[in-house]
PDB file of N, CA and C in Angstrom:
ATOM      1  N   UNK A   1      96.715 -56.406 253.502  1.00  0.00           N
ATOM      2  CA  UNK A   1      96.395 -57.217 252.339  1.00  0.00           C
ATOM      3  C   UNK A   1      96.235 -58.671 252.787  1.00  0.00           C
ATOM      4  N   UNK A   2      95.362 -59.786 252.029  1.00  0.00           N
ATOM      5  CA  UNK A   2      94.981 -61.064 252.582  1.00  0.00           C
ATOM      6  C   UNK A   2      95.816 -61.706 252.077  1.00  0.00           C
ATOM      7  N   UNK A   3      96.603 -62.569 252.655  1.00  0.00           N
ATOM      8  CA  UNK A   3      96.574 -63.899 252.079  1.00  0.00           C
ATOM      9  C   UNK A   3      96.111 -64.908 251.283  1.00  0.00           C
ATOM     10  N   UNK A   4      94.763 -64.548 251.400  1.00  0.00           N
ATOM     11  CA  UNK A   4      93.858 -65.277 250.769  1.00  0.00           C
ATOM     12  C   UNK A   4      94.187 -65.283 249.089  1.00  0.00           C
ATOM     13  N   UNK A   5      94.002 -66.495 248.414  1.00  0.00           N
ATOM     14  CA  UNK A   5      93.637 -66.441 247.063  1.00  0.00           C
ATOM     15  C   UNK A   5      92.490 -66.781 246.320  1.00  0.00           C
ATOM     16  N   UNK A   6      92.343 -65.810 245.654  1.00  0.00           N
ATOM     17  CA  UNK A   6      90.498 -65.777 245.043  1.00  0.00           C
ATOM     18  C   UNK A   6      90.493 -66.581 244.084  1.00  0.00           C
ATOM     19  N   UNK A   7      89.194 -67.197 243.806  1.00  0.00           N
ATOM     20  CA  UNK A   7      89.167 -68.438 243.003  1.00  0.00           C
ATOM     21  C   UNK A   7      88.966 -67.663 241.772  1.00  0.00           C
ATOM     22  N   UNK A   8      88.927 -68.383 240.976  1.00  0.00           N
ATOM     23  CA  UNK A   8      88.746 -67.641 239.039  1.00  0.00           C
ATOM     24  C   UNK A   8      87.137 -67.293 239.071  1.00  0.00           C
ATOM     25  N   UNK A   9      86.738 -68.204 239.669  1.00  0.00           N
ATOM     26  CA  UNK A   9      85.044 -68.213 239.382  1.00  0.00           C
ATOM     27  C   UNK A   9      84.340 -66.805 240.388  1.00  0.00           C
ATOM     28  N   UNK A  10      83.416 -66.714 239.612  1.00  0.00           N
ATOM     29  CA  UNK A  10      83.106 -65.291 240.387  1.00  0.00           C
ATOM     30  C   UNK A  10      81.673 -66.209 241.425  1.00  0.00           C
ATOM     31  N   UNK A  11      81.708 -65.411 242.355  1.00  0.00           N
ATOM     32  CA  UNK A  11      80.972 -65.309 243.676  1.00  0.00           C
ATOM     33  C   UNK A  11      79.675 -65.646 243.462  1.00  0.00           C
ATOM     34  N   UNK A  12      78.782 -65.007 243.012  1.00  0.00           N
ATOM     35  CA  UNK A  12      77.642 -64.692 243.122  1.00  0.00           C
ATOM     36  C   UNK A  12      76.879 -66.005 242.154  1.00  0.00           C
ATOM     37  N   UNK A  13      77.802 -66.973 241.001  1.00  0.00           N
ATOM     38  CA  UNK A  13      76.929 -67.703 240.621  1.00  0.00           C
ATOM     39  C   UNK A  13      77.149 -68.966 241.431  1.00  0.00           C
ATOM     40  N   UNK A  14      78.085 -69.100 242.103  1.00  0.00           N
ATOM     41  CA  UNK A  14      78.588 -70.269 243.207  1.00  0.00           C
ATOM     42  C   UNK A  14      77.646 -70.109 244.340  1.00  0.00           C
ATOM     43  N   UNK A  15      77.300 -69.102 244.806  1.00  0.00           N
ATOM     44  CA  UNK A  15      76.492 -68.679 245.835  1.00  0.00           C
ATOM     45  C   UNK A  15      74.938 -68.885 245.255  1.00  0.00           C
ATOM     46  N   UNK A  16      74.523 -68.849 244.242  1.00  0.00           N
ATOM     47  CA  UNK A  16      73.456 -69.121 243.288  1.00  0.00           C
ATOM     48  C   UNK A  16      73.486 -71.004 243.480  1.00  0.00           C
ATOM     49  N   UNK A  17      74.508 -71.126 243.183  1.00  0.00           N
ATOM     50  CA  UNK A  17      74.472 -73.105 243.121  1.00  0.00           C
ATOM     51  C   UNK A  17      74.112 -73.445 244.753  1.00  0.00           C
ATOM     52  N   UNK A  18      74.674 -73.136 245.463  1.00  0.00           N
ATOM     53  CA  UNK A  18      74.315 -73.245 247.111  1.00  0.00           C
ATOM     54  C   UNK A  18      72.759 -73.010 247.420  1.00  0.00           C
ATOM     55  N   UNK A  19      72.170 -71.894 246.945  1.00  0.00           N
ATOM     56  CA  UNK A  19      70.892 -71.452 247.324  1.00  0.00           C
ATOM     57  C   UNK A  19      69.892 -72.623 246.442  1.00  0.00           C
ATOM     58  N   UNK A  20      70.577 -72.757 245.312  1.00  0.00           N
ATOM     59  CA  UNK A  20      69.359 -73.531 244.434  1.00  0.00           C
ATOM     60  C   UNK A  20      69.764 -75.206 244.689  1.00  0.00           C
ATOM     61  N   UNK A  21      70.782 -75.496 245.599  1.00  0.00           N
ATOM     62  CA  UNK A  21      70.606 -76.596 246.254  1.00  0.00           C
ATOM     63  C   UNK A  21      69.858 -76.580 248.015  1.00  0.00           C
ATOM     64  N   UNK A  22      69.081 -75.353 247.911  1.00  0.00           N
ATOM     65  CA  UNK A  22      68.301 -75.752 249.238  1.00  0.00           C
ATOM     66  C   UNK A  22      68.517 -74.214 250.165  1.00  0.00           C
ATOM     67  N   UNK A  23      69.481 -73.650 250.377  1.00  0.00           N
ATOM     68  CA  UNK A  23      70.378 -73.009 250.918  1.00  0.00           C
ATOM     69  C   UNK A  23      69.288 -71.206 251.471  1.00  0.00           C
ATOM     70  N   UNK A  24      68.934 -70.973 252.134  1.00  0.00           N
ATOM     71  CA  UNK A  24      68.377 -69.438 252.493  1.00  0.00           C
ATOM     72  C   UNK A  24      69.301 -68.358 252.146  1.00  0.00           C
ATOM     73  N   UNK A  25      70.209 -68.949 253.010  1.00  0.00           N
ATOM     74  CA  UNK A  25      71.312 -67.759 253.302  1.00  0.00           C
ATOM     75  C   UNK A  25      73.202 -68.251 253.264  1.00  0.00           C
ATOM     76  N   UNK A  26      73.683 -67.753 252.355  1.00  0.00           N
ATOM     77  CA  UNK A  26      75.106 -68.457 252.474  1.00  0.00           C
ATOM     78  C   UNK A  26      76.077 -67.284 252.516  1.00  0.00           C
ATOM     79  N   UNK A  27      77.004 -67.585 253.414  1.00  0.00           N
ATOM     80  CA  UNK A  27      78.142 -66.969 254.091  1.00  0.00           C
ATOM     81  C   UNK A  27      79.269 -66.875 252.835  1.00  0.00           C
ATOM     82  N   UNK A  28      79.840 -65.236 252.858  1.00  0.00           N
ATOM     83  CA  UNK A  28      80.905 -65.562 251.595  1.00  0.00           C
ATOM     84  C   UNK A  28      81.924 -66.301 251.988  1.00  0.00           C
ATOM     85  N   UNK A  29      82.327 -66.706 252.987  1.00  0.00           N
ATOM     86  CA  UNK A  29      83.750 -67.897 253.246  1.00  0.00           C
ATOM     87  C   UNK A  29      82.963 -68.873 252.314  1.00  0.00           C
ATOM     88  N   UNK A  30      81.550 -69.231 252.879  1.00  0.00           N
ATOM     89  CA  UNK A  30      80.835 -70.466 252.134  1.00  0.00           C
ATOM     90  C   UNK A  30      80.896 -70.599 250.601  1.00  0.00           C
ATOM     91  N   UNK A  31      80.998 -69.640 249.779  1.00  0.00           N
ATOM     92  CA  UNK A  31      80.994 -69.293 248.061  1.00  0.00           C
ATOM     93  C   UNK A  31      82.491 -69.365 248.154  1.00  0.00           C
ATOM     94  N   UNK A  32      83.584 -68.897 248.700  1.00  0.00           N
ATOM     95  CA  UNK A  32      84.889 -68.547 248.704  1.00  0.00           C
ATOM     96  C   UNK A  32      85.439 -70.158 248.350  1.00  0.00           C
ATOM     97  N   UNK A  33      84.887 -70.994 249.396  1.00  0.00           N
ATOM     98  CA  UNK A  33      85.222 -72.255 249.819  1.00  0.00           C
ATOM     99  C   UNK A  33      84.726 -73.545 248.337  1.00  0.00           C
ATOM    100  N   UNK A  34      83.519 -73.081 248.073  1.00  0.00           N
ATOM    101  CA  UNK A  34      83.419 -73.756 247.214  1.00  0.00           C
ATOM    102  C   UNK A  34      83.701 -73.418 246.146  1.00  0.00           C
ATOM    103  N   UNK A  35      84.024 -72.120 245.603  1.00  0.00           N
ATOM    104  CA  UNK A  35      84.526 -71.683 244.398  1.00  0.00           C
ATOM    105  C   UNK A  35      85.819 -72.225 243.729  1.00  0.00           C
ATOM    106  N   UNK A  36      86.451 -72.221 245.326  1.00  0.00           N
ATOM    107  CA  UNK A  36      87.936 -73.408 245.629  1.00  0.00           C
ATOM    108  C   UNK A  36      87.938 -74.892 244.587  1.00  0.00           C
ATOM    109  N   UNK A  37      86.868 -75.103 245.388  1.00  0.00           N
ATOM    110  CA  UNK A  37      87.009 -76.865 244.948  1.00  0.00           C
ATOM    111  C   UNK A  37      86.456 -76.890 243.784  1.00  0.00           C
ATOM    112  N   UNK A  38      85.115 -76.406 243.281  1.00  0.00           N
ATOM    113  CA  UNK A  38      85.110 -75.978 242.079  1.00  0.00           C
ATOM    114  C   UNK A  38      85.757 -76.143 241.043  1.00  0.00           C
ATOM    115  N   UNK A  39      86.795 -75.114 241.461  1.00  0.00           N
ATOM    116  CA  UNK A  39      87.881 -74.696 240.402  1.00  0.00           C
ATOM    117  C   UNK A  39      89.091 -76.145 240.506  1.00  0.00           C
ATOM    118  N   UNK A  40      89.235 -76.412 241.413  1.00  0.00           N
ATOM    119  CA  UNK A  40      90.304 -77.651 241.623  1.00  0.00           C
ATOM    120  C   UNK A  40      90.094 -78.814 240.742  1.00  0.00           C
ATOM    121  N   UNK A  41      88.764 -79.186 240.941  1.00  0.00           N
ATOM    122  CA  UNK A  41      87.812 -79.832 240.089  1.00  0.00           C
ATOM    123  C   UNK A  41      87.824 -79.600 238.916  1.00  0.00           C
ATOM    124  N   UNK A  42      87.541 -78.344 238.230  1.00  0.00           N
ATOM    125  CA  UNK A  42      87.524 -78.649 236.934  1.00  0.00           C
ATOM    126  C   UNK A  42      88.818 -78.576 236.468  1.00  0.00           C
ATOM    127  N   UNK A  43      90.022 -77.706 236.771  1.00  0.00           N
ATOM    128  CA  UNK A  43      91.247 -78.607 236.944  1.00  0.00           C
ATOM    129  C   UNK A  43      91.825 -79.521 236.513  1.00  0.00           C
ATOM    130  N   UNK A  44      91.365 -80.303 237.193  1.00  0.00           N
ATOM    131  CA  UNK A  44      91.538 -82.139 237.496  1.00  0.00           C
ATOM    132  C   UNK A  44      90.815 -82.304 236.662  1.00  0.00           C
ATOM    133  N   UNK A  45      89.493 -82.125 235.987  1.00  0.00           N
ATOM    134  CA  UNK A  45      89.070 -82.740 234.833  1.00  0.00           C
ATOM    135  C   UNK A  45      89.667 -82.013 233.238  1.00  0.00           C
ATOM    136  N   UNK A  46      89.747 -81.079 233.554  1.00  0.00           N
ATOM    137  CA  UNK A  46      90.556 -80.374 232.293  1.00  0.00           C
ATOM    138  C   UNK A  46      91.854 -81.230 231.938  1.00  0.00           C
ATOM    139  N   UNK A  47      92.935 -81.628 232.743  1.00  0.00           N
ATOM    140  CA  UNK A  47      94.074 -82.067 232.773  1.00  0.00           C
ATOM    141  C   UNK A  47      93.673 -83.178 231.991  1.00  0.00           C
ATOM    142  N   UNK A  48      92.947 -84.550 232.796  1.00  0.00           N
ATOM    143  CA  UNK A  48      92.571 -85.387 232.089  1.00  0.00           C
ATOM    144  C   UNK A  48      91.594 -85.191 230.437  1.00  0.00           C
ATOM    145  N   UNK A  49      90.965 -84.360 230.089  1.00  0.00           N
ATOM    146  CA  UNK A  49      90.608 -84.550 228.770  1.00  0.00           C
ATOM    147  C   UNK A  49      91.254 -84.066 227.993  1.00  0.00           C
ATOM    148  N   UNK A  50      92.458 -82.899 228.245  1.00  0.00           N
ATOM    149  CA  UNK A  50      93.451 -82.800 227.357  1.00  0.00           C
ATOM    150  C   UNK A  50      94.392 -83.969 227.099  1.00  0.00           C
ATOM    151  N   UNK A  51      94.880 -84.898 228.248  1.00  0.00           N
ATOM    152  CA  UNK A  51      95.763 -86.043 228.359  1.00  0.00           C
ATOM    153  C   UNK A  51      94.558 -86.700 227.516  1.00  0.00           C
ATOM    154  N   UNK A  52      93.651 -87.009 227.323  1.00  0.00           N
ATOM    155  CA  UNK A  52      92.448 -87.599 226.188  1.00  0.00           C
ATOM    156  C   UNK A  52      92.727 -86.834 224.674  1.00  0.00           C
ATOM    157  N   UNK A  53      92.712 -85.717 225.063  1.00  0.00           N
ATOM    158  CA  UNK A  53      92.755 -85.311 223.210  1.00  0.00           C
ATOM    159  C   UNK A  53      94.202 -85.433 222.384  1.00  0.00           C
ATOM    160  N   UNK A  54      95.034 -85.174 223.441  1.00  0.00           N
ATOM    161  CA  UNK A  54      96.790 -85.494 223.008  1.00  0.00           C
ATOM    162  C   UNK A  54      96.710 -86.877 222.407  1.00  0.00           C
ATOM    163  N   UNK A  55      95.781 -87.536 223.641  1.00  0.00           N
ATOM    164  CA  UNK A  55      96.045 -89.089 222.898  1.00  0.00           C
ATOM    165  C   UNK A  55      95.280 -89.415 221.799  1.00  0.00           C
ATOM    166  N   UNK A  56      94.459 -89.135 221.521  1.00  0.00           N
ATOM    167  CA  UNK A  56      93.366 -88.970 220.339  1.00  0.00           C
ATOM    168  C   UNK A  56      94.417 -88.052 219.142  1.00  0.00           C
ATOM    169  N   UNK A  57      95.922 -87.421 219.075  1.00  0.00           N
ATOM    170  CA  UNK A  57      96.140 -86.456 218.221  1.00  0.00           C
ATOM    171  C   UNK A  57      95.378 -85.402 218.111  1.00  0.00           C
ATOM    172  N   UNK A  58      94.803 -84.217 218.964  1.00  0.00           N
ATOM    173  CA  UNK A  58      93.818 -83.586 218.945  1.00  0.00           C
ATOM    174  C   UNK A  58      94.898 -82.351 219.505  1.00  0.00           C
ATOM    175  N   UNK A  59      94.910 -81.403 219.468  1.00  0.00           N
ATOM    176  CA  UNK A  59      95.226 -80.124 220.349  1.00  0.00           C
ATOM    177  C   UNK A  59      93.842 -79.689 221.109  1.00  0.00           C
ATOM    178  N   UNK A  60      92.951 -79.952 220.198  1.00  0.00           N
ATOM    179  CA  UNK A  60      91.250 -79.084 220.875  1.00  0.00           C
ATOM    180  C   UNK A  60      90.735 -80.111 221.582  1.00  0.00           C
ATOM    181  N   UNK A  61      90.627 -79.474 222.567  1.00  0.00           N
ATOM    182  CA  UNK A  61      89.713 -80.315 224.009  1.00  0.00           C
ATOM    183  C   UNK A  61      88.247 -80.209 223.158  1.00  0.00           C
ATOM    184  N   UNK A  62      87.092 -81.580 223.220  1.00  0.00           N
ATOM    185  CA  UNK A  62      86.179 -81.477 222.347  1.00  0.00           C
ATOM    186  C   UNK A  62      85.248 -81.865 224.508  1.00  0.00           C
ATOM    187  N   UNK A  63      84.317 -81.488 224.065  1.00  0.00           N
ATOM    188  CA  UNK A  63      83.020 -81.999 224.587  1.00  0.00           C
ATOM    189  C   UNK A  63      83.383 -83.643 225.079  1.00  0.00           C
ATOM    190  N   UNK A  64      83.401 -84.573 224.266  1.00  0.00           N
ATOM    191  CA  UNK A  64      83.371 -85.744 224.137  1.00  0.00           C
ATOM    192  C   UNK A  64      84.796 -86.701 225.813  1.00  0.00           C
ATOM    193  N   UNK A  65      85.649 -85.252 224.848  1.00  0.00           N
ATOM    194  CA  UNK A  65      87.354 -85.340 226.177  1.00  0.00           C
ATOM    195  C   UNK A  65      86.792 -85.170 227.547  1.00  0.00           C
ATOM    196  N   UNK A  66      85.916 -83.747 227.867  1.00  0.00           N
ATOM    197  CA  UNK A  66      85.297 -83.481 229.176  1.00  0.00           C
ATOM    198  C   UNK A  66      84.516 -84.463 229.907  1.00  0.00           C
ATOM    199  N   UNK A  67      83.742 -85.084 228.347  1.00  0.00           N
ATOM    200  CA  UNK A  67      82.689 -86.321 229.197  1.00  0.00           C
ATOM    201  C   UNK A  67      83.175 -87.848 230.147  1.00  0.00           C
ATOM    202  N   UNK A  68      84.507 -87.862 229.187  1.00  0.00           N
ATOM    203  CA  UNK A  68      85.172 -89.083 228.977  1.00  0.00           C
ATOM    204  C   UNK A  68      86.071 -88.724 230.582  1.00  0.00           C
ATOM    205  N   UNK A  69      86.625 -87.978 230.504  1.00  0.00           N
ATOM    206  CA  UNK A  69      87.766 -87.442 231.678  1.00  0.00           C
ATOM    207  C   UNK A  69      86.292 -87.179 233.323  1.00  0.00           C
ATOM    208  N   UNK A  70      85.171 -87.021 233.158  1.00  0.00           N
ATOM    209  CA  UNK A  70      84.699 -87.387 234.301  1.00  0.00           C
ATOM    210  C   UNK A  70      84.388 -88.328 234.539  1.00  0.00           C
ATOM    211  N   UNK A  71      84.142 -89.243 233.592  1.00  0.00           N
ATOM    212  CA  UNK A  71      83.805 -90.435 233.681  1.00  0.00           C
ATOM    213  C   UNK A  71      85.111 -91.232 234.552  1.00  0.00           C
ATOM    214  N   UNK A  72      85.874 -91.328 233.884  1.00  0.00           N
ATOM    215  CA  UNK A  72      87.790 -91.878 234.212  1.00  0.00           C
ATOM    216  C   UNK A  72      88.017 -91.856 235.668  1.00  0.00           C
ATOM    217  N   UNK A  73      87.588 -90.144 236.292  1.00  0.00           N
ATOM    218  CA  UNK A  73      87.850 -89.420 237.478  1.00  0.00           C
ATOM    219  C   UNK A  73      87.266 -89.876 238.569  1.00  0.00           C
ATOM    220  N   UNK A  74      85.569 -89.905 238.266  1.00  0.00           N
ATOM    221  CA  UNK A  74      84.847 -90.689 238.892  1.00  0.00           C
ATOM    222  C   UNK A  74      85.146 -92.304 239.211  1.00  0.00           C
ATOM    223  N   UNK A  75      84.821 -92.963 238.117  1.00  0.00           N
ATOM    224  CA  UNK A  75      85.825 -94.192 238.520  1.00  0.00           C
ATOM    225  C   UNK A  75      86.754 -94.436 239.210  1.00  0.00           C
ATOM    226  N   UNK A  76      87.838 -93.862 239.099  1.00  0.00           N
ATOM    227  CA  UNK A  76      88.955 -94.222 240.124  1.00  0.00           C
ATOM    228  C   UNK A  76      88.798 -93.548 241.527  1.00  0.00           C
ATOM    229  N   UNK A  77      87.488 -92.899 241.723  1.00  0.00           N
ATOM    230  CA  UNK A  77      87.715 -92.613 242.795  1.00  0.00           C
ATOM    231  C   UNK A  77      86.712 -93.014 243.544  1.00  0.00           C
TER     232      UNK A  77
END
């Protein structure tokens, strides 16, 4: 059994984002790898637009929280 832990996102449309940025042929470590960060990523932006809608009094993450929380993310970094 692997070690490995599989990302939430399935394979084949991550491997789709690779090819339709240029890509012939991509290796599944290559989809594995980015499915990773991906997911880390949205993550990290999820966290922040909920910490946005709490502060807004909101329980529901809106559109507006997602836009706002990449914006924030980007910036500071």
């Amino acid at each position: 059994m692997s070690n490995q832990v599989q990302p939430i996102l399935p394979l084949a449309p991550v491997e789709r984002i690779i090819r339709k940025a240029g890509a012939d042929r991509v290796a599944e470590d290559a989809g594995v790898e980015l499915a990773k960060v991906l997911e880390d990523y949205g993550i990290e932006i999820s966290r922040e637009a909920i910490t946005l809608a709490k502060h807004a009094k909101r329980t529901t993450v809106k559109e507006e929280d997602i836009r706002l929380a990449v914006a924030r993310i980007k910036k500071s970094s």
